[in-house]
N, C-alpha and C. Protein backbone atom coordinates (compact mmCIF):
# COMPACT_ATOMS: atom_id res chain seq x y z
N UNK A 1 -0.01 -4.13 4.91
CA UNK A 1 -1.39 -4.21 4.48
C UNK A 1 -1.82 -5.66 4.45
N UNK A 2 -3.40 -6.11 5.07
CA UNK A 2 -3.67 -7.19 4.79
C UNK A 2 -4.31 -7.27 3.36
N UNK A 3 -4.19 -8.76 2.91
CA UNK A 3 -4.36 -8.90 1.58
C UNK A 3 -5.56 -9.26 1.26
N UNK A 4 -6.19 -8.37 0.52
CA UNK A 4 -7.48 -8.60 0.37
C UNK A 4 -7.95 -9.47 -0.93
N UNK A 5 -8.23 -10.34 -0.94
CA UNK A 5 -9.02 -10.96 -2.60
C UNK A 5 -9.10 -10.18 -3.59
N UNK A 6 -9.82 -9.24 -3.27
CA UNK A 6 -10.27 -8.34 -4.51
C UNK A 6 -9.40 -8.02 -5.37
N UNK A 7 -7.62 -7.80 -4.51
CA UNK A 7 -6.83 -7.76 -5.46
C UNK A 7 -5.56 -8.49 -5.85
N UNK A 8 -6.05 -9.63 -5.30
CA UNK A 8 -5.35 -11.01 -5.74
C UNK A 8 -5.98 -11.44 -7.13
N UNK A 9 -4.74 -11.64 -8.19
CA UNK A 9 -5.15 -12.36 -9.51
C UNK A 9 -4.39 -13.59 -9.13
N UNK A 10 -5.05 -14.49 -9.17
CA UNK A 10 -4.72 -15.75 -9.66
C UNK A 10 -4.81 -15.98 -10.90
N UNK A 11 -3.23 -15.62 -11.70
CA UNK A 11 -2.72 -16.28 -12.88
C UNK A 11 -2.13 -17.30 -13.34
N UNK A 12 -2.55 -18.50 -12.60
CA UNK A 12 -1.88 -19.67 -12.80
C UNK A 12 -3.20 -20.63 -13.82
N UNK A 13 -4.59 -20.17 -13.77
CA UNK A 13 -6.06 -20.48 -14.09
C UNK A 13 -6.16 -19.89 -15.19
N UNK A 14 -5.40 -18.93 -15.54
CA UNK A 14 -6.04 -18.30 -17.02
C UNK A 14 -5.45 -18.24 -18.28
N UNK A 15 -5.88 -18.48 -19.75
CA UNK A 15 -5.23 -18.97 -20.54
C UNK A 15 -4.42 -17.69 -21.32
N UNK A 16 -3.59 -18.16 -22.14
CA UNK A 16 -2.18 -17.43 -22.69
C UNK A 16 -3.55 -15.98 -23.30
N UNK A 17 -2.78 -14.77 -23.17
CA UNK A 17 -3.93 -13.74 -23.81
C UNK A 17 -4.04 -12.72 -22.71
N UNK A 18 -4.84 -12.07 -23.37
CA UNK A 18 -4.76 -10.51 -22.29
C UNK A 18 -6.35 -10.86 -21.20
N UNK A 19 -6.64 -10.32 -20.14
CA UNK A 19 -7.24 -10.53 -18.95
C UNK A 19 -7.50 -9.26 -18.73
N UNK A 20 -9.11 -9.35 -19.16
CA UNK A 20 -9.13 -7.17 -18.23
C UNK A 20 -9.79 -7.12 -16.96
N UNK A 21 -9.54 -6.48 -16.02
CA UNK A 21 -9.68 -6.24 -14.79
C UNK A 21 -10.14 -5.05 -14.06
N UNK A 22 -11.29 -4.98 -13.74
CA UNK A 22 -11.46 -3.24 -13.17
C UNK A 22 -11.74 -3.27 -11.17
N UNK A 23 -11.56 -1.89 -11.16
CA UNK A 23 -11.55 -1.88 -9.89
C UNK A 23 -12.13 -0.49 -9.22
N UNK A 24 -13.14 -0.61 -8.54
CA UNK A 24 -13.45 0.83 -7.91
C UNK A 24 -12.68 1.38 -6.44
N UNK A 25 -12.11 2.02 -6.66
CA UNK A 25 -11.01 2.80 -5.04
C UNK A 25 -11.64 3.90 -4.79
N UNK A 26 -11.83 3.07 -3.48
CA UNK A 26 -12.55 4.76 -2.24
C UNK A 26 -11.63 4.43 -1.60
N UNK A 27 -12.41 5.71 -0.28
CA UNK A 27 -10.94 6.10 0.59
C UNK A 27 -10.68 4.37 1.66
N UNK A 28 -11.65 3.64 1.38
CA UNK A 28 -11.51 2.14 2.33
C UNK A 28 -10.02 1.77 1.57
N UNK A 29 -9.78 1.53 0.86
CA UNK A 29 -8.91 0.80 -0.07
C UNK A 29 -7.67 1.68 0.41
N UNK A 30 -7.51 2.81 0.97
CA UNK A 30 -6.53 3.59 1.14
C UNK A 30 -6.41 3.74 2.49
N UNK A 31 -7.50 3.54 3.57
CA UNK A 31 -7.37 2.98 4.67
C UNK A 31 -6.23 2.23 5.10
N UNK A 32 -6.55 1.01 4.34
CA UNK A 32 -5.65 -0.03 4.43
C UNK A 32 -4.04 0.00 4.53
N UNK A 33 -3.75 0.99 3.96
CA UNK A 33 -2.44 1.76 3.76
C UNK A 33 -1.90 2.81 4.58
N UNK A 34 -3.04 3.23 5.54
CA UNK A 34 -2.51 4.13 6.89
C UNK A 34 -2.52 5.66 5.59
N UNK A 35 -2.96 5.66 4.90
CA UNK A 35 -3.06 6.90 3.84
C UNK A 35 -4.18 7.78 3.76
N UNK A 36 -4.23 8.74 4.58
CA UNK A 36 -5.19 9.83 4.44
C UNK A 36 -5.13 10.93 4.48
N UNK A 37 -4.54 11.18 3.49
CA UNK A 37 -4.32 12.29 2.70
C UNK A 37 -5.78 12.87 2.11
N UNK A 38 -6.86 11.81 1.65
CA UNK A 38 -7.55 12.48 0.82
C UNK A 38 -8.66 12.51 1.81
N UNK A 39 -9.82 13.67 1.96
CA UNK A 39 -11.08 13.08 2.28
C UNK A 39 -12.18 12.17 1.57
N UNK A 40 -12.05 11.82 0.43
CA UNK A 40 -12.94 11.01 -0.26
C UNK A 40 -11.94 10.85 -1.54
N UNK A 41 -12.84 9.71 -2.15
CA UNK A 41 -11.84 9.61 -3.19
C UNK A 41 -13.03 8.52 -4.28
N UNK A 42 -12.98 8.41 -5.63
CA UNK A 42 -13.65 7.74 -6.52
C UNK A 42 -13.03 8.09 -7.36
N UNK A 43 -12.47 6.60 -7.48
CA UNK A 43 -10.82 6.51 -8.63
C UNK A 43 -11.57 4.90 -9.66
N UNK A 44 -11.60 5.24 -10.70
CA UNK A 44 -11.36 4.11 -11.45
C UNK A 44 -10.41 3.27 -11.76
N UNK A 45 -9.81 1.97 -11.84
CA UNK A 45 -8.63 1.77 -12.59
C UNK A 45 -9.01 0.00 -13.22
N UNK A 46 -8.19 0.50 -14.28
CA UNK A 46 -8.48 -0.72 -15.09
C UNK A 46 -7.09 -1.83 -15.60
N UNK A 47 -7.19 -3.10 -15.59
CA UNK A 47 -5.89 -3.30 -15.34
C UNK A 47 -5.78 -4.54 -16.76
N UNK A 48 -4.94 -4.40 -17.17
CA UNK A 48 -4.67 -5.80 -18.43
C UNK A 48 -3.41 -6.45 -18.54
N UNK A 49 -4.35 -7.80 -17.92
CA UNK A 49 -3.09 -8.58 -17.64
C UNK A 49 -2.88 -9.27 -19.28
N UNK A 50 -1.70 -8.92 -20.01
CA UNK A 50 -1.59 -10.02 -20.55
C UNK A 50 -0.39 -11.05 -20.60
N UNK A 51 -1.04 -12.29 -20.36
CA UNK A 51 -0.20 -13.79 -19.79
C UNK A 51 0.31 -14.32 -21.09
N UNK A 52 1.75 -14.45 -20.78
CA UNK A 52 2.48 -14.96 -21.80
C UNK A 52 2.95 -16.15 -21.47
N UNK A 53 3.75 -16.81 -22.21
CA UNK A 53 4.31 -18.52 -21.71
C UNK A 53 5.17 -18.40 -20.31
N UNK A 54 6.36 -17.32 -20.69
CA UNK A 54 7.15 -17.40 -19.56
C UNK A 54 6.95 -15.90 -18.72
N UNK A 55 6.29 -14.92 -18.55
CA UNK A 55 6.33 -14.02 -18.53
C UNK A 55 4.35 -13.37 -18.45
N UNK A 56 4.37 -12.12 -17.28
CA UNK A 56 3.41 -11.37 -17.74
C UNK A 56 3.28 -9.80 -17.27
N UNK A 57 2.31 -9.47 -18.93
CA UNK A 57 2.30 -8.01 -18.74
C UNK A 57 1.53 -7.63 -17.89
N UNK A 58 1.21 -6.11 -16.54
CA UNK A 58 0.40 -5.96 -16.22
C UNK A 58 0.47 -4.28 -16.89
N UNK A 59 -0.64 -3.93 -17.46
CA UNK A 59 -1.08 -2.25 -17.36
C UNK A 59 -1.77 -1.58 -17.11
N UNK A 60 -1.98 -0.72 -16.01
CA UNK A 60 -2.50 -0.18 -15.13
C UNK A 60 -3.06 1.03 -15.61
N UNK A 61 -4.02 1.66 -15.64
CA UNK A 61 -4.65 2.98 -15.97
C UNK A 61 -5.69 3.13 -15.05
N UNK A 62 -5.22 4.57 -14.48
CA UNK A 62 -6.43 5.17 -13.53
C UNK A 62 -6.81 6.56 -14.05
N UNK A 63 -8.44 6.81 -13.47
CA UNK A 63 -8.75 8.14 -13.53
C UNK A 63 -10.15 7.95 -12.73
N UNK A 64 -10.03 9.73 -12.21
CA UNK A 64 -11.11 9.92 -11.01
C UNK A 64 -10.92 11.12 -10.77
N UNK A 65 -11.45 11.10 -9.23
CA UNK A 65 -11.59 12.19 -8.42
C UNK A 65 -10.98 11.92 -7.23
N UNK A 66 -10.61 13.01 -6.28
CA UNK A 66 -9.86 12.93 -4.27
C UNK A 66 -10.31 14.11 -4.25
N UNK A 67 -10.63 14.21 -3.26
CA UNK A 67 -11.43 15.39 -2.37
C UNK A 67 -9.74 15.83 -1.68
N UNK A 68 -9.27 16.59 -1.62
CA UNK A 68 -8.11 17.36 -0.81
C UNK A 68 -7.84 18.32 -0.88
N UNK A 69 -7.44 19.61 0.13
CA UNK A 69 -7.34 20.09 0.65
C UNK A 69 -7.01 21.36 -0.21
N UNK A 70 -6.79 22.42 -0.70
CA UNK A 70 -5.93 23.23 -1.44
C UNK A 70 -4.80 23.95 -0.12
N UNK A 71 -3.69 23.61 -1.11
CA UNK A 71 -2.42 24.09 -0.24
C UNK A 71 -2.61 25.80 -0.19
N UNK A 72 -3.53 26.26 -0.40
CA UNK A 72 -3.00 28.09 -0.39
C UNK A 72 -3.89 28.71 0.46
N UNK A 73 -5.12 28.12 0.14
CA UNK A 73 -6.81 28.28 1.05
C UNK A 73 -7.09 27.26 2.31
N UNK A 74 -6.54 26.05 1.91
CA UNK A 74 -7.15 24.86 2.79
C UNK A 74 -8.73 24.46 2.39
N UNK A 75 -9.75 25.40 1.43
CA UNK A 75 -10.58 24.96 0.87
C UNK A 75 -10.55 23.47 0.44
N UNK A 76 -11.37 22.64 0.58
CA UNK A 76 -11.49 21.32 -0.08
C UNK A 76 -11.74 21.61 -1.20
N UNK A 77 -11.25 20.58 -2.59
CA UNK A 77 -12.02 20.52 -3.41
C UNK A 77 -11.59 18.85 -4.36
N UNK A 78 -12.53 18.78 -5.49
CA UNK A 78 -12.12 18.08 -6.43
C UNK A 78 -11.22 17.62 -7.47
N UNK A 79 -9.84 16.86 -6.83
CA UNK A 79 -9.01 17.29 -7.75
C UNK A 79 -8.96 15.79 -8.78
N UNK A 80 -9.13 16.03 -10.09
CA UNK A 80 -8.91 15.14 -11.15
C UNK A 80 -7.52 13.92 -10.93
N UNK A 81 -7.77 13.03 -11.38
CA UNK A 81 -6.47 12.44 -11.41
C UNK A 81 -6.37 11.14 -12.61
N UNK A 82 -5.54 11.05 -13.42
CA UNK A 82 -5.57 10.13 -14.11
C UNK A 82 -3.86 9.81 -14.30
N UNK A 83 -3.65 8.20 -14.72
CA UNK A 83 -2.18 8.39 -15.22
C UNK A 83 -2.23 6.46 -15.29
N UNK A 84 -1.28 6.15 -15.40
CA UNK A 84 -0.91 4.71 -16.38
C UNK A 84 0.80 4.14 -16.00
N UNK A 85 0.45 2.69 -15.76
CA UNK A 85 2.04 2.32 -15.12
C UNK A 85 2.02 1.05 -15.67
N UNK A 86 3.21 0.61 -16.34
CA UNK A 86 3.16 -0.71 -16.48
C UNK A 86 3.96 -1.83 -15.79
N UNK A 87 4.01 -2.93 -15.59
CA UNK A 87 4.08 -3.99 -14.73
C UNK A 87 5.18 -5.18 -15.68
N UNK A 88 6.25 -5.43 -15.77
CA UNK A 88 6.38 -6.92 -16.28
C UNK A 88 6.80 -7.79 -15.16
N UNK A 89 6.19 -8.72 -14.84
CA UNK A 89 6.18 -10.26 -14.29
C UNK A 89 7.08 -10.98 -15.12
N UNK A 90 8.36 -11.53 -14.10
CA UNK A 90 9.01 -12.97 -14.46
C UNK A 90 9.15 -13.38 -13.36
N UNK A 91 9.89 -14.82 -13.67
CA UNK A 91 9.51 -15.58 -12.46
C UNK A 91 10.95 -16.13 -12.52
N UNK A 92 11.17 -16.52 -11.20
CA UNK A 92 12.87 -16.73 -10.91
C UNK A 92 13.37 -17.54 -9.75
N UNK A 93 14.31 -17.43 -9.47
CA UNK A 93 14.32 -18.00 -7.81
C UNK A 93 14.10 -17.54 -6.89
N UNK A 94 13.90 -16.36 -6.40
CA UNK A 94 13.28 -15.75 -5.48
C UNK A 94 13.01 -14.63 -5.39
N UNK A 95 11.66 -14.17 -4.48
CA UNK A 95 11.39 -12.55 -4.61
C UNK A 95 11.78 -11.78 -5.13
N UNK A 96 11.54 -10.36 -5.92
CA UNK A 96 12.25 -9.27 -6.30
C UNK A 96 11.74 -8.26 -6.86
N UNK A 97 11.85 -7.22 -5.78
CA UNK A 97 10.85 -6.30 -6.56
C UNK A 97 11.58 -4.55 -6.24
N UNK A 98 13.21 -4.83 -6.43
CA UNK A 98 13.74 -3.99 -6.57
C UNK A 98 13.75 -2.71 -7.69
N UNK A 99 13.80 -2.99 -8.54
CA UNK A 99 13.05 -2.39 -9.87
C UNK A 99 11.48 -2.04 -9.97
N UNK A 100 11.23 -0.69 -10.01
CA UNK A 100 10.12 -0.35 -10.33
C UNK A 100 8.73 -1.05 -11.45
N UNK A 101 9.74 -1.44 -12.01
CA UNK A 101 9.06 -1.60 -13.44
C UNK A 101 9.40 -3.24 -13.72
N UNK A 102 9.64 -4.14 -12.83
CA UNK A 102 10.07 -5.27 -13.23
C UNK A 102 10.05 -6.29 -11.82
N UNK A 103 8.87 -6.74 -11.87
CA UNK A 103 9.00 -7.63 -10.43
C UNK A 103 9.47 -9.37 -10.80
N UNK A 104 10.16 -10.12 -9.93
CA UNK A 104 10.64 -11.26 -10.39
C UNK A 104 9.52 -12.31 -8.80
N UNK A 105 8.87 -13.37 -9.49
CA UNK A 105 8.21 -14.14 -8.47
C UNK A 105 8.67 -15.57 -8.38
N UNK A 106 8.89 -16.31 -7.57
CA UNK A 106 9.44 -17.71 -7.34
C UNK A 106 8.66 -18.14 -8.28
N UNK A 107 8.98 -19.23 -8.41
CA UNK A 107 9.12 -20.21 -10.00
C UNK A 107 7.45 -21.27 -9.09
N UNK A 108 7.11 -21.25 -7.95
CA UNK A 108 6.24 -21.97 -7.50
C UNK A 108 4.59 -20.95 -7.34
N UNK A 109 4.85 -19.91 -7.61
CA UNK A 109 3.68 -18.75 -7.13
C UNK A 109 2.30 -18.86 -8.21
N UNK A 110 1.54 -18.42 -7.49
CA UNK A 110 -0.13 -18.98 -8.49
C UNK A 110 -0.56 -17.45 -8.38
N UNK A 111 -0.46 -16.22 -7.48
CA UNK A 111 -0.98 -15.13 -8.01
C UNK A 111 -0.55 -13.96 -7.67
N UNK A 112 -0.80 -13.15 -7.96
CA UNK A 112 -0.06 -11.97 -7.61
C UNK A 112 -0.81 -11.02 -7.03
N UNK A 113 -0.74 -10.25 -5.88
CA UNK A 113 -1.40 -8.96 -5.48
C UNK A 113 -0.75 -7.47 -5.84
N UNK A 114 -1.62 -7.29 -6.37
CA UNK A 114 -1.37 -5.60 -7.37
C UNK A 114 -2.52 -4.36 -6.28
N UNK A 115 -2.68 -4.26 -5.22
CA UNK A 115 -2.92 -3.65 -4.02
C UNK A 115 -2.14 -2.58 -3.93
N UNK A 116 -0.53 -3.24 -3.96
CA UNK A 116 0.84 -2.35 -3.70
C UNK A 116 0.61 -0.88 -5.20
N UNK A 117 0.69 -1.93 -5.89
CA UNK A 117 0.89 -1.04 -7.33
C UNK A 117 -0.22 -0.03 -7.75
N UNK A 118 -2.06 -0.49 -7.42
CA UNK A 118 -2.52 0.50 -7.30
C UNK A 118 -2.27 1.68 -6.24
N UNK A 119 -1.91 1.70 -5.50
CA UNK A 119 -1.55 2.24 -4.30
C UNK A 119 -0.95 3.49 -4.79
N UNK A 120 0.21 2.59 -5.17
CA UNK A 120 1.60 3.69 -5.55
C UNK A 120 1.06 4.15 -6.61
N UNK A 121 0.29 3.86 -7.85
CA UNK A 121 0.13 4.74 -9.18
C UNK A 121 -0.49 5.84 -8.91
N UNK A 122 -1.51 5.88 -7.90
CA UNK A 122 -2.70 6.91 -7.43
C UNK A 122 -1.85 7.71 -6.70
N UNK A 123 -1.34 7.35 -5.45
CA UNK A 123 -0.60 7.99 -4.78
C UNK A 123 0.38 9.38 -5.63
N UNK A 124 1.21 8.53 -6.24
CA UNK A 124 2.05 9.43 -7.28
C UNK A 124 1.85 10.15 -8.08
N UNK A 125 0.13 10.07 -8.52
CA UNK A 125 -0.06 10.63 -9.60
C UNK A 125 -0.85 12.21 -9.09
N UNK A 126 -0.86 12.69 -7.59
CA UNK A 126 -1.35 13.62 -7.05
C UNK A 126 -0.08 14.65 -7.06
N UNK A 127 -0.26 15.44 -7.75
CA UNK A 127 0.39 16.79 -7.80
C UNK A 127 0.90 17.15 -6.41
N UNK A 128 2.07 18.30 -6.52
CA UNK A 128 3.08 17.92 -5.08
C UNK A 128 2.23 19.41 -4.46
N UNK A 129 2.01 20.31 -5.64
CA UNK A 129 1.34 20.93 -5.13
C UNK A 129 -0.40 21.22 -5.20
N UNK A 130 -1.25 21.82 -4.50
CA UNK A 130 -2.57 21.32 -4.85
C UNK A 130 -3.42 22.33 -4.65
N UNK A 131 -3.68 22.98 -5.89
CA UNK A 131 -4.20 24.62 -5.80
C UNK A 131 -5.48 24.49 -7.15
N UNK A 132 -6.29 25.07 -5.53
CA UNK A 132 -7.60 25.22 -6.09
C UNK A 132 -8.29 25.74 -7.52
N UNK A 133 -9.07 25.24 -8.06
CA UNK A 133 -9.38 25.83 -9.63
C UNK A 133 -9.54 27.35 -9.54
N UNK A 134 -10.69 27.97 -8.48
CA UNK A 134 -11.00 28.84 -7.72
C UNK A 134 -9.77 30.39 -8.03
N UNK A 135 -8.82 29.87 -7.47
CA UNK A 135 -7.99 30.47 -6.98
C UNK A 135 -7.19 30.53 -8.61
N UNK A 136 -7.18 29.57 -9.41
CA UNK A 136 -6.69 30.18 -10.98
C UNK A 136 -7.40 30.94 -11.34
N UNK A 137 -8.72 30.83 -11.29
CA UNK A 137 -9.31 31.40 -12.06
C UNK A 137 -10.27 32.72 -11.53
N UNK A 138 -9.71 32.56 -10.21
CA UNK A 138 -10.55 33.82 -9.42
C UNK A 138 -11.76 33.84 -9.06
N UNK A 139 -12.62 33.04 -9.19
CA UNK A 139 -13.62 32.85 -8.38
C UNK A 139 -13.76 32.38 -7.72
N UNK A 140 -12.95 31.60 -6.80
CA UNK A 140 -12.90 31.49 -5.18
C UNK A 140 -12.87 32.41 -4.48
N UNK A 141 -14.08 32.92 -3.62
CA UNK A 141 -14.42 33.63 -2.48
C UNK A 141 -13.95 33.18 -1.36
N UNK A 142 -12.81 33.05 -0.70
CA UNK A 142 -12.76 32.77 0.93
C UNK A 142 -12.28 34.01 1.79
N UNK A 143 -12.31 33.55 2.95
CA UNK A 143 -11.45 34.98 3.66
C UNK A 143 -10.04 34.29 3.73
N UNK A 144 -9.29 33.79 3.75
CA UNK A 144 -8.40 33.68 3.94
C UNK A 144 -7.61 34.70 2.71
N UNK A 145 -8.52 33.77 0.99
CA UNK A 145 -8.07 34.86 -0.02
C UNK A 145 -8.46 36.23 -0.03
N UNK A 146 -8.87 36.77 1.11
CA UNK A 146 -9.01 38.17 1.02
C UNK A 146 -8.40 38.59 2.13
N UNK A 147 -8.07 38.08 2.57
CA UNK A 147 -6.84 38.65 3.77
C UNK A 147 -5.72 38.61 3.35
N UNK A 148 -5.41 37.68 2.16
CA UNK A 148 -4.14 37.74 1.49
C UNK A 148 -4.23 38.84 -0.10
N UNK A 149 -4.75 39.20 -0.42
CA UNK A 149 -5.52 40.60 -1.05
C UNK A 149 -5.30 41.40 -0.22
N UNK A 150 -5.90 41.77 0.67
CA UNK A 150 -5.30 43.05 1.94
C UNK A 150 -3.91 43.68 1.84
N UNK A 151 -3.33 42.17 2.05
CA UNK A 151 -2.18 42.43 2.78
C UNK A 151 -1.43 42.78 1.41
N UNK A 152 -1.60 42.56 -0.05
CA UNK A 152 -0.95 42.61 -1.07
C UNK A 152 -1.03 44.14 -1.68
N UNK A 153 -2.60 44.67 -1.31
CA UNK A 153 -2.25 45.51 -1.44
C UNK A 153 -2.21 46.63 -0.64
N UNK A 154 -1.59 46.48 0.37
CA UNK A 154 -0.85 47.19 1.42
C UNK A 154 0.67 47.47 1.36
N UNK A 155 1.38 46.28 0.66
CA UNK A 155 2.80 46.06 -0.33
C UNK A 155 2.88 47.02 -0.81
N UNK A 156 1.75 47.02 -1.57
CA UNK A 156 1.83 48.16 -3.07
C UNK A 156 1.54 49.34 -2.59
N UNK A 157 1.05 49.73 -1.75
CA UNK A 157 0.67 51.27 -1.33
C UNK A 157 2.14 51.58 -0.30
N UNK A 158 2.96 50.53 0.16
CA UNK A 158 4.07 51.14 0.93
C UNK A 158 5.35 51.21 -0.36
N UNK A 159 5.28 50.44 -1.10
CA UNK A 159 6.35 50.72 -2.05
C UNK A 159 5.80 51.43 -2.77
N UNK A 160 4.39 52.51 -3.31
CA UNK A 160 4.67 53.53 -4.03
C UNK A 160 4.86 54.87 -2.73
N UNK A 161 4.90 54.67 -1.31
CA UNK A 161 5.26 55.32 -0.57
C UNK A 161 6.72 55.63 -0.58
N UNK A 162 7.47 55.04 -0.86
CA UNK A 162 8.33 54.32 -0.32
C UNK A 162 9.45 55.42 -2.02
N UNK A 163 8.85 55.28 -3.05
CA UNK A 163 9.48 55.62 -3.97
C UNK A 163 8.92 57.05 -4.27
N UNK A 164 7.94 57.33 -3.75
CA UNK A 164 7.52 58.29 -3.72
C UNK A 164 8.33 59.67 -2.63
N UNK A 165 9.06 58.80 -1.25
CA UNK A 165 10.38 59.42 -0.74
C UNK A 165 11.51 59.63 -0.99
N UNK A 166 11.60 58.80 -1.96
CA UNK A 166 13.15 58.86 -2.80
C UNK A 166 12.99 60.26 -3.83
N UNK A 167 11.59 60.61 -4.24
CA UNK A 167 11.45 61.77 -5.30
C UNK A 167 11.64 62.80 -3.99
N UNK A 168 11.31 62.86 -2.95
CA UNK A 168 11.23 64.15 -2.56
C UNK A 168 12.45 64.18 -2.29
N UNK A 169 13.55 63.92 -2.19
CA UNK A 169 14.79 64.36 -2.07
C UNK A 169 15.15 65.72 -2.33
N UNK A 170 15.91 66.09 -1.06
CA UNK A 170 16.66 67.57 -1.81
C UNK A 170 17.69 67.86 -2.67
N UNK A 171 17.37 68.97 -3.43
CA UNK A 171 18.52 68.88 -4.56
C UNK A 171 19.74 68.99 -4.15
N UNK A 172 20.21 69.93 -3.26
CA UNK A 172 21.54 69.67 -2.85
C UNK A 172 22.32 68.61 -2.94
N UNK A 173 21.73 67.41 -2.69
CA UNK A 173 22.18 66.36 -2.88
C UNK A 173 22.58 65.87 -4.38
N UNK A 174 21.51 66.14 -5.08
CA UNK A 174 22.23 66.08 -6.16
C UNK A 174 23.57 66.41 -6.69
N UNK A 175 23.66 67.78 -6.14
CA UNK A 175 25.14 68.10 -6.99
C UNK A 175 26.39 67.47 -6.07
N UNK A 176 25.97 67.02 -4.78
CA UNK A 176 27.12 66.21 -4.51
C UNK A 176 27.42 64.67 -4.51
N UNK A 177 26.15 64.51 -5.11
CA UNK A 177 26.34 63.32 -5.78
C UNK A 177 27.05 63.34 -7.03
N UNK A 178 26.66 64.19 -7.74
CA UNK A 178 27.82 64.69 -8.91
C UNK A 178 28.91 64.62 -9.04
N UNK A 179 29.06 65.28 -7.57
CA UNK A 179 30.83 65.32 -7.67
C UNK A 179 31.72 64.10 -6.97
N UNK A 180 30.81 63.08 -6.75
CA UNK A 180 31.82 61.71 -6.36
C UNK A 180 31.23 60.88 -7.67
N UNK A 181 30.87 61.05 -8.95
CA UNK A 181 30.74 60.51 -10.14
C UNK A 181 31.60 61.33 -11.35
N UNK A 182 31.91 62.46 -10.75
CA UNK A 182 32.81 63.25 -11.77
C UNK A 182 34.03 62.66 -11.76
N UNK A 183 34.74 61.94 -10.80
CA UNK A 183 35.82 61.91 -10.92
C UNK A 183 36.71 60.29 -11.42
């Protein structure tokens, strides 16, 4: 991804204390990332840096909306999203951002881009699966959900068929079923 300003902090300018930061994410911002997953998207996130002597906190909180897809219908719809990640900054001899939760920056660096980290909080915070309100609650009309209605209850009319052949059995059978349980 190229690095855009918007989410470059330069923390080398700002004094010891917390720093609040907001940010509006559409689907441009996710562009950038080869990520399109969503058709639209209007995500809030708000970020607080707070700068300590040797050390800084970042905490991240998002909430919004993504337009995507429902996995059962393919209907689009509005799916909610909110969730919260936190960040600690130290600084060291070189790069490190093996740890989720703990990035280390050369001892010479003036700012940091948090691009990556909104990225990943939004990203992650979308449910693996993605089923329409509609469809909980039954008022989604599509054909697809009524072709899958059809077919369900077509299930149910062959398995009370189905047990309904096992009653007509002849009795004969019975009693020789009897007699390999008698013994």
């Amino acid at each position: 991804m190229s690095k855009t300003k918007e989410f470059l902090i330069p923390f080398i300018g700002l004094k010891l204390g917390k720093h609040h930061f907001e940010y509006q994410i559409s689907n441009v911002f996710f562009e950038n990332f080869d990520y399109d997953e969503f058709q639209s998207s209007d995500i809030k996130v708000g970020l607080v840096l707070d700068k300590k002597s040797n050390m800084l906190e970042l905490e991240f909180k998002h909430k919004g909306t993504v337009n995507v897809p429902c996995d059962l219908t393919s209907e689009d719809f509005d799916l909610p999203l909110k969730g919260k990640m936190k960040l600690i900054v130290r600084f060291g001899d070189e790069f490190n951002n093996d740890n989720e939760e703990l990035l280390i920056l050369p001892h010479g660096e003036h700012e940091i881009d948090v691009a990556q980290y909104i990225y990943e909080m939004i990203a992650l915070s979308v449910p693996l699966k993605r089923v329409h309100p509609g469809v909980k609650d039954g008022s989604l009309q599509t054909e697809a959900l009524k072709k899958l209605n059809e077919l369900t209850i077509n299930k149910v009319k062959e398995e009370k068929e189905e047990s309904k052949q096992e009653e007509d059995i002849d009795p004969r059978w019975d009693k020789l079923k009897k007699l390999l349980t008698d013994k």
